[in-house]
C-alpha atoms as a PDB file:
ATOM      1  CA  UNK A   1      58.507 106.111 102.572  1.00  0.00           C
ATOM      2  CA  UNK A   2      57.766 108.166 105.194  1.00  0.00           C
ATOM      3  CA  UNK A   3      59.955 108.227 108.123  1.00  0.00           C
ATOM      4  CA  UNK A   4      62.864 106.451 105.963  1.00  0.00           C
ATOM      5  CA  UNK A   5      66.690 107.924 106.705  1.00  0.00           C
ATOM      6  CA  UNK A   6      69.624 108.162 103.818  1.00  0.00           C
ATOM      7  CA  UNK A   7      72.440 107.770 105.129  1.00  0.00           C
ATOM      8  CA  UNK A   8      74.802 108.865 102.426  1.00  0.00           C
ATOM      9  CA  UNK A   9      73.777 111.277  99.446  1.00  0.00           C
ATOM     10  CA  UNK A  10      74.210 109.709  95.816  1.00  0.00           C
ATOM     11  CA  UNK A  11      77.226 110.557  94.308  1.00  0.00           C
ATOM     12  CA  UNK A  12      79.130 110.723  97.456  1.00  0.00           C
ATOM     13  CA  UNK A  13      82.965 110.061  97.524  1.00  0.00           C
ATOM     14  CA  UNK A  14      84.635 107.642 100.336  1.00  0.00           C
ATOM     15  CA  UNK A  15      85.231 103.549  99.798  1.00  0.00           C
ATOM     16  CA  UNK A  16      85.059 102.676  96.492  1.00  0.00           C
ATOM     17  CA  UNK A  17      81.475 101.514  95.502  1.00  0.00           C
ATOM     18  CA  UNK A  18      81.012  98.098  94.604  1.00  0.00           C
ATOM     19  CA  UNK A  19      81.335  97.822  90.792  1.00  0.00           C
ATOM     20  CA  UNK A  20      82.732 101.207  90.197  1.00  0.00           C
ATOM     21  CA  UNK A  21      85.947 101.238  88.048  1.00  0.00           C
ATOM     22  CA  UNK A  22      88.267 101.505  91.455  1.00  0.00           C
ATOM     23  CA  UNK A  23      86.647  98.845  93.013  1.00  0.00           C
ATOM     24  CA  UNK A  24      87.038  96.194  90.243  1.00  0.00           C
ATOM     25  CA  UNK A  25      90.971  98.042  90.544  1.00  0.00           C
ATOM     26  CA  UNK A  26      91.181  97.450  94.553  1.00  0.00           C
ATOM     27  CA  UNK A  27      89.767  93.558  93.624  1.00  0.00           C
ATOM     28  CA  UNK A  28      92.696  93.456  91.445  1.00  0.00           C
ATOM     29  CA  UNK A  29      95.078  94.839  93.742  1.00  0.00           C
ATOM     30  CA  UNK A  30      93.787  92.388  96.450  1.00  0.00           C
ATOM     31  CA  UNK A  31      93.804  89.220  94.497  1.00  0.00           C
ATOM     32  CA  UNK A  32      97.348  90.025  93.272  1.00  0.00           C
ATOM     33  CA  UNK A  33      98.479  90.321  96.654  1.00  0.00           C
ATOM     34  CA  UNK A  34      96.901  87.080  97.670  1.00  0.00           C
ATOM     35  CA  UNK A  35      97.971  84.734  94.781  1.00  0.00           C
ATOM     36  CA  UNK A  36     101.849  86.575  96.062  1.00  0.00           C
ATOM     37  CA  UNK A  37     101.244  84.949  99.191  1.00  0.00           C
ATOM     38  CA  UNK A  38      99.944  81.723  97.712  1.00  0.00           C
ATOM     39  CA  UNK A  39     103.144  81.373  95.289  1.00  0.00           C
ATOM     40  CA  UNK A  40     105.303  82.030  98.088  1.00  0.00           C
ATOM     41  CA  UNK A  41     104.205  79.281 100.786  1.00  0.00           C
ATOM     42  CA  UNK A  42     105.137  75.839 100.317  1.00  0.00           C
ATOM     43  CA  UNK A  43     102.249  73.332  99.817  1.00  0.00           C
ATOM     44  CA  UNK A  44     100.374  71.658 102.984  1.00  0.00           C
ATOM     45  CA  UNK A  45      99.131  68.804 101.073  1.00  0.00           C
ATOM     46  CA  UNK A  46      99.825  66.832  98.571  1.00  0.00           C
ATOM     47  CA  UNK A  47      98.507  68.195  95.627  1.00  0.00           C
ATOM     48  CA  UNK A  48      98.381  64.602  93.831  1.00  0.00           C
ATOM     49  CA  UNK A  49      96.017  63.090  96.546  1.00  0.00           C
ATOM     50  CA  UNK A  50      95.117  65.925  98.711  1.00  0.00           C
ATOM     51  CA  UNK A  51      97.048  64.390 101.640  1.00  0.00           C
ATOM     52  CA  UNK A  52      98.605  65.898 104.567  1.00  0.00           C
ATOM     53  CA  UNK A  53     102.281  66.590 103.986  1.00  0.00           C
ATOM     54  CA  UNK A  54     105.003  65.307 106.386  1.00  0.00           C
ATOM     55  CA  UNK A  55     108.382  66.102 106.713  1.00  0.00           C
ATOM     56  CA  UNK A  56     110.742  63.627 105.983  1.00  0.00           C
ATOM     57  CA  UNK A  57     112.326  61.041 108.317  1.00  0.00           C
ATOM     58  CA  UNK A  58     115.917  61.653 109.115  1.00  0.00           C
ATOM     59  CA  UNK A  59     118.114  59.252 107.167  1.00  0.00           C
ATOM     60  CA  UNK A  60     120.040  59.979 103.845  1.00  0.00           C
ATOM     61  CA  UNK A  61     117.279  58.742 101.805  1.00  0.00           C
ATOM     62  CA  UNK A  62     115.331  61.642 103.235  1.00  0.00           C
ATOM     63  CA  UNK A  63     118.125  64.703 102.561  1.00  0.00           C
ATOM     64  CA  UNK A  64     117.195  67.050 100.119  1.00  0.00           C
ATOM     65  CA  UNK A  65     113.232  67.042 100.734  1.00  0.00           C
ATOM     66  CA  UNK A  66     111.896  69.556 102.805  1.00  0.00           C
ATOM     67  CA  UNK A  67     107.759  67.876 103.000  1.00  0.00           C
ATOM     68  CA  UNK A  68     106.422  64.552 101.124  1.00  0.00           C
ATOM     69  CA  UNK A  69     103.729  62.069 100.895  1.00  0.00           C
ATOM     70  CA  UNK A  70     104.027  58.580 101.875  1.00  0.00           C
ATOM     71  CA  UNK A  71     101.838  57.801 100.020  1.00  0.00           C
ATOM     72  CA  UNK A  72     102.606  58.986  96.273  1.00  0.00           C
ATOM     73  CA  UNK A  73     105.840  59.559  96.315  1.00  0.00           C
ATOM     74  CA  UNK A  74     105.408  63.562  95.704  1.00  0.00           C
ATOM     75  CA  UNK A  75     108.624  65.240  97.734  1.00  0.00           C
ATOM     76  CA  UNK A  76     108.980  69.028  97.731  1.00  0.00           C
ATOM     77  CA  UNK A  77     110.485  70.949  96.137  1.00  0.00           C
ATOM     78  CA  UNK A  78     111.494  68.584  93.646  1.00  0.00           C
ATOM     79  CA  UNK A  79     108.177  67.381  92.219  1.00  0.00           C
ATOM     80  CA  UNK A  80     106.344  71.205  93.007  1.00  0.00           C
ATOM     81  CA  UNK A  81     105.313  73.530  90.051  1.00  0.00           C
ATOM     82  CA  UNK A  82     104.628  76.491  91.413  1.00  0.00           C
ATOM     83  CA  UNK A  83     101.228  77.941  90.036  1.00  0.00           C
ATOM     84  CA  UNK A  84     101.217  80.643  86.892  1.00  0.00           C
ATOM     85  CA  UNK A  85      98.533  83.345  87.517  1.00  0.00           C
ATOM     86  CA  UNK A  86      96.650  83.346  83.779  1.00  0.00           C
ATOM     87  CA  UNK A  87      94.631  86.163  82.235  1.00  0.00           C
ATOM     88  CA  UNK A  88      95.659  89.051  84.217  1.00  0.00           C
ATOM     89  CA  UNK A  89      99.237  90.765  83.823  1.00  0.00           C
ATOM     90  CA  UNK A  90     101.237  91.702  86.400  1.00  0.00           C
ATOM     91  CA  UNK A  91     102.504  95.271  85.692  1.00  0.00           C
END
């Protein structure tokens, strides 16, 4: 391997390597942060029949939803479950 250049010395500290105990932790961190976000957003489609949600038409039948699907029935909030995160803790 003549001619061939390291660029970084084994061992070496910096960004976490890829598989090392603090990068499975920084994963972790990262996906905890992201399912936050998830939780916290209301749907964009119906999660029934994968439709499009649309806000609801302005007439007292319509008070109280904030996005539905024509074509289910599904309204949010009221028919929503918000998702659990399984397997992993939050400390």
């Amino acid at each position: 391997m003549a001619g061939a250049k390291i660029s970084a010395a084994a061992g070496a500290t910096g960004a976490a390597a890829t598989g090392s105990f603090w990068g499975l932790d920084a994963v972790l961190k990262q996906s905890r942060v992201e399912f936050e976000y998830y939780v916290s957003t209301p749907p964009q489609a119906c999660p029934l029949c994968g439709e499009p949600l649309r806000p609801p038409p302005d007439t007292p039948a319509g008070s109280g939803m904030t996005l539905y699907c024509p074509f289910d029935g599904f309204q949010y909030p009221r028919d929503w479950q918000a998702p659990e995160r399984l397997g992993v803790p939050f400390s």
